[in-house]
N, C-alpha and C. Protein backbone atom coordinates (compact mmCIF):
# COMPACT_ATOMS: atom_id res chain seq x y z
N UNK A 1 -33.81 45.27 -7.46
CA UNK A 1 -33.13 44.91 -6.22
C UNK A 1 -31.71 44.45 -6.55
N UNK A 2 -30.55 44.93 -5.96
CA UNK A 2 -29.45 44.70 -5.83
C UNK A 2 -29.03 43.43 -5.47
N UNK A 3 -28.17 42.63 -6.33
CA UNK A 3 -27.51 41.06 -5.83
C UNK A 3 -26.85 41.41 -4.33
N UNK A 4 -26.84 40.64 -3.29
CA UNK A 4 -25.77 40.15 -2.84
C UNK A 4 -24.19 39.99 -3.08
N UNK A 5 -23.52 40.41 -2.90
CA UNK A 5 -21.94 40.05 -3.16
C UNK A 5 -21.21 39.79 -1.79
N UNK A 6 -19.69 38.82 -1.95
CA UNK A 6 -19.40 38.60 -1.49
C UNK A 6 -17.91 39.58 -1.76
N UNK A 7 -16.49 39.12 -1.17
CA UNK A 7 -15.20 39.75 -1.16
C UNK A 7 -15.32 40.16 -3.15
N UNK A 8 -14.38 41.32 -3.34
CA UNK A 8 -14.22 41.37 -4.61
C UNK A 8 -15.53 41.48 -5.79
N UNK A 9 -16.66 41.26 -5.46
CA UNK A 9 -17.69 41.71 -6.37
C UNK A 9 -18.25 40.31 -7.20
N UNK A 10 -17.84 39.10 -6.42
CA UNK A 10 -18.13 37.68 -6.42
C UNK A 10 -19.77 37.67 -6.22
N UNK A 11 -20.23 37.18 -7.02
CA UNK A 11 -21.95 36.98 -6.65
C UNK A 11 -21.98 35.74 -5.81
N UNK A 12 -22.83 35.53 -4.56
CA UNK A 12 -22.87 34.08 -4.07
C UNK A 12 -23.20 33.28 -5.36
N UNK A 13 -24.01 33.17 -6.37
CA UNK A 13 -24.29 32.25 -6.98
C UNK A 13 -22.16 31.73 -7.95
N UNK A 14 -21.81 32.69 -8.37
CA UNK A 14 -20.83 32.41 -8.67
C UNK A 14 -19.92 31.77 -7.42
N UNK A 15 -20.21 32.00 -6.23
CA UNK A 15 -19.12 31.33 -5.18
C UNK A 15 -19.70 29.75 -5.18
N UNK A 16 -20.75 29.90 -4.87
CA UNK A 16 -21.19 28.72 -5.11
C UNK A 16 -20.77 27.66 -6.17
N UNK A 17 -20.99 28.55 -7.36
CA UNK A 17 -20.29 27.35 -8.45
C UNK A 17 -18.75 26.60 -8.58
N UNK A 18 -18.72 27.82 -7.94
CA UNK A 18 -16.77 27.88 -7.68
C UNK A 18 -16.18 26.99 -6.72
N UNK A 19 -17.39 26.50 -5.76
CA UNK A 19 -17.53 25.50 -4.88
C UNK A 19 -17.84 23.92 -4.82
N UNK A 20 -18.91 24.54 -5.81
CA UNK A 20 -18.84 22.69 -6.42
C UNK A 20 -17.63 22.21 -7.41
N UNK A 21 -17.31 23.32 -7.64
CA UNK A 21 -16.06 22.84 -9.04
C UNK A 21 -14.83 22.28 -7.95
N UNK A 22 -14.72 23.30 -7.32
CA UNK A 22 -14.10 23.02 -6.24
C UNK A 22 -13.87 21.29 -5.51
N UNK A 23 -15.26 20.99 -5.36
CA UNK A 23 -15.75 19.71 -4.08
C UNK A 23 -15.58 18.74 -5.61
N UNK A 24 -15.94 18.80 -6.56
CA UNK A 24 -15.94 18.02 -7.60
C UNK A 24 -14.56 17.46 -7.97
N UNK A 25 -13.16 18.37 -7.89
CA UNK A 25 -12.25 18.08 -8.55
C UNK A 25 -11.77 16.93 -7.00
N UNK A 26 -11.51 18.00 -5.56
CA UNK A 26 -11.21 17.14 -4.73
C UNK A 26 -11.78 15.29 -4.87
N UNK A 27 -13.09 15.54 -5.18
CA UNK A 27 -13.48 14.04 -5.31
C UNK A 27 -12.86 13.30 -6.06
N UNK A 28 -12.62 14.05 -7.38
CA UNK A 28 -11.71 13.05 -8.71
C UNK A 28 -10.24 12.67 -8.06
N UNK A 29 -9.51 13.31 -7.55
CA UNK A 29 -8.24 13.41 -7.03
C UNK A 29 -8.72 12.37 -5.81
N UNK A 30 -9.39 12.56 -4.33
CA UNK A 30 -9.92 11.12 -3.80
C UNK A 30 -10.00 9.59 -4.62
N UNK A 31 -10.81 10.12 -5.36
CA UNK A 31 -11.17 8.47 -6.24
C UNK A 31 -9.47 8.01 -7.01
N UNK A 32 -9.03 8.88 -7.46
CA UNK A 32 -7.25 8.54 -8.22
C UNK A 32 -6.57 7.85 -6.87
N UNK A 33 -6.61 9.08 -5.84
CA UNK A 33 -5.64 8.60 -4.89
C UNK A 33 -6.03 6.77 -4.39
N UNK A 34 -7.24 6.80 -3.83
CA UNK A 34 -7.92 5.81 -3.82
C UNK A 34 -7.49 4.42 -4.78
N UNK A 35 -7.29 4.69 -5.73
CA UNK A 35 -7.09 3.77 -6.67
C UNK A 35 -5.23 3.52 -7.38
N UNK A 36 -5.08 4.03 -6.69
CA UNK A 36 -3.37 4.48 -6.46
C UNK A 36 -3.04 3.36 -5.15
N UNK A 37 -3.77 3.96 -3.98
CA UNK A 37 -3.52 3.14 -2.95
C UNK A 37 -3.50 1.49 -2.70
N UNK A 38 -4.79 1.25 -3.71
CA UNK A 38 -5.49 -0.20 -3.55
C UNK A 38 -4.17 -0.89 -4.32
N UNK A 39 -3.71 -0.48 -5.43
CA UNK A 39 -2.68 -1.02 -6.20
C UNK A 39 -1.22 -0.97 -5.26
N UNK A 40 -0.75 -0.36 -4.79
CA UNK A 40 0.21 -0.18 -4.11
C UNK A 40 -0.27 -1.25 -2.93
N UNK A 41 -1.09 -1.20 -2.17
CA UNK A 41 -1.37 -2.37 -1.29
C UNK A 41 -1.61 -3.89 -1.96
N UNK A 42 -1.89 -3.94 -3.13
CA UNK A 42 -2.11 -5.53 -3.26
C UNK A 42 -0.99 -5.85 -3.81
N UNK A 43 0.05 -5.28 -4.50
CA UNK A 43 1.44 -5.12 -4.58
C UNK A 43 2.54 -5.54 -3.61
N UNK A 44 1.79 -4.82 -2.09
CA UNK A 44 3.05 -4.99 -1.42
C UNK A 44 1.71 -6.56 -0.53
N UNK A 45 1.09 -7.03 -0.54
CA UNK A 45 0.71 -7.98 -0.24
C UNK A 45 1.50 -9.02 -1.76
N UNK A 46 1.24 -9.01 -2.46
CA UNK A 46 2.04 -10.11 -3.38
C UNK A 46 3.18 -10.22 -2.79
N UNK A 47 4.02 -9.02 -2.52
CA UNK A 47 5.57 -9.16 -1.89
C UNK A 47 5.65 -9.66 -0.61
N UNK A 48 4.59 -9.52 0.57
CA UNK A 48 4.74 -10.16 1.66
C UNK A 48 4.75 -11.57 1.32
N UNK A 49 3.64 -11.96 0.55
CA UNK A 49 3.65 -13.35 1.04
C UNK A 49 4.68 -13.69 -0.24
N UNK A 50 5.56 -13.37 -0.74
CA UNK A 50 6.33 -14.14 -1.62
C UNK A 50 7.56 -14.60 -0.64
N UNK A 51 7.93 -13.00 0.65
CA UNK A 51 9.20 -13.18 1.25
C UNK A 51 8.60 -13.84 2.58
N UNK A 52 7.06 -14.50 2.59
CA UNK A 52 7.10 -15.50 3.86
C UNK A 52 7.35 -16.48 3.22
N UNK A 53 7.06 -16.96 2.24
CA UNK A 53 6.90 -18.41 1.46
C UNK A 53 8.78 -17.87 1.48
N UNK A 54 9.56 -17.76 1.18
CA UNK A 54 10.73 -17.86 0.89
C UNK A 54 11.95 -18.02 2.25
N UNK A 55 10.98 -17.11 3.20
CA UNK A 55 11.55 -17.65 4.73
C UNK A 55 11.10 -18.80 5.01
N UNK A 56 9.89 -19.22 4.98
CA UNK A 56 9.72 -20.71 4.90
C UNK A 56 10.52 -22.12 4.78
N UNK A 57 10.94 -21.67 3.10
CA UNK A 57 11.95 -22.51 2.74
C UNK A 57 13.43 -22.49 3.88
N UNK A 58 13.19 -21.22 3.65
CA UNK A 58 15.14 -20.84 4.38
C UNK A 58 15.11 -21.80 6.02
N UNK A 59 13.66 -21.56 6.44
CA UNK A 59 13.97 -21.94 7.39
C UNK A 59 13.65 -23.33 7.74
N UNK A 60 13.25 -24.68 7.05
CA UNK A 60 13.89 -25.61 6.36
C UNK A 60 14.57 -26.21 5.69
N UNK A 61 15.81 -25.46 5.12
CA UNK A 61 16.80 -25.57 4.87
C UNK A 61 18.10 -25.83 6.40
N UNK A 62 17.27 -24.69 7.13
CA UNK A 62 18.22 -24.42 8.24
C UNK A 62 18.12 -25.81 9.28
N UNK A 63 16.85 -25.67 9.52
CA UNK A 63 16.50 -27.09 10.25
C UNK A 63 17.22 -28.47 9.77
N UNK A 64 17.52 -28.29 8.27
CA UNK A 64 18.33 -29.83 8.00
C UNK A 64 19.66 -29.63 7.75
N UNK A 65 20.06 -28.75 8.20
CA UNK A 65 21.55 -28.59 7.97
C UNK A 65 22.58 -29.12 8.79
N UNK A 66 21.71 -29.08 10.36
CA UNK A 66 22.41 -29.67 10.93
C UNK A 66 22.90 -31.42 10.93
N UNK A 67 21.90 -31.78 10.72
CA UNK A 67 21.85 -33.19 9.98
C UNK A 67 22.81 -33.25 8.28
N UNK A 68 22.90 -32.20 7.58
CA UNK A 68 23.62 -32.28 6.49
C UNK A 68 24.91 -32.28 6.73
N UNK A 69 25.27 -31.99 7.79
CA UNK A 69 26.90 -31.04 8.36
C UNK A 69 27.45 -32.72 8.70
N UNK A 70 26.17 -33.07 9.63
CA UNK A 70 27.30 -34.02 10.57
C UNK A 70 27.40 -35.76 9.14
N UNK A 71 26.37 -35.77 8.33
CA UNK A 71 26.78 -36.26 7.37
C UNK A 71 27.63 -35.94 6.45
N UNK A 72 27.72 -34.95 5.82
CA UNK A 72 29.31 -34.72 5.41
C UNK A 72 30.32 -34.74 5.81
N UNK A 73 30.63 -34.43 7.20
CA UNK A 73 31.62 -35.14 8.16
C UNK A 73 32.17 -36.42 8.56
N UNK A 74 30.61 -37.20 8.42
CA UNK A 74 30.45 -38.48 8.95
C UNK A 74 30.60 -38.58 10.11
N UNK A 75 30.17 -37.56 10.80
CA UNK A 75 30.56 -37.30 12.19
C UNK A 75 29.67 -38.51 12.68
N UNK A 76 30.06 -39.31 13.55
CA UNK A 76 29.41 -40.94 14.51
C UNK A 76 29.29 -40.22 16.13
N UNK A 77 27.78 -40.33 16.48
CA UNK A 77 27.38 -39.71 17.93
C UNK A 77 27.98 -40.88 18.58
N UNK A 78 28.29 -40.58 19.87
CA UNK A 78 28.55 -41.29 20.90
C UNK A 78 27.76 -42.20 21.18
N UNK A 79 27.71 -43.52 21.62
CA UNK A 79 26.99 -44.35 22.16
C UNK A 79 27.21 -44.65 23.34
């Protein structure tokens, strides 16, 4: 009895294999990308919270400045 073939004289059993090799590599390349991503995200989480903690500061700095200004001036409020 004669195989089956597919385009070109491809046996299904050979398409088949050609398929898992196929689904196999996509997975390795998933799992890389995957592990590419997680690093790049906990990365740019270290960097968020470094530039909130640093607005933080800035923006207690800002809050006492005005108080720093009118003491270097010696500026005296009205009574």
């Amino acid at each position: 009895m004669r195989r089956k073939t597919i385009a070109a004289g491809v046996s299904i059993q050979q398409a088949i294999a050609l398929l898992i090799q196929n689904e196999a590599a996509l997975r390795a390349q998933q799992i890389e990308t995957d592990k590419q991503w997680k690093k790049a995200r906990a990365e740019s989480e270290r960097r968020f919270a470094r530039i909130e903690a640093d607005l933080e500061q800035i923006k207690a700095i800002l809050r006492e400045l005005p108080e720093a200004i009118r003491q270097k001036i010696r500026f005296q409020p009205a009574k």
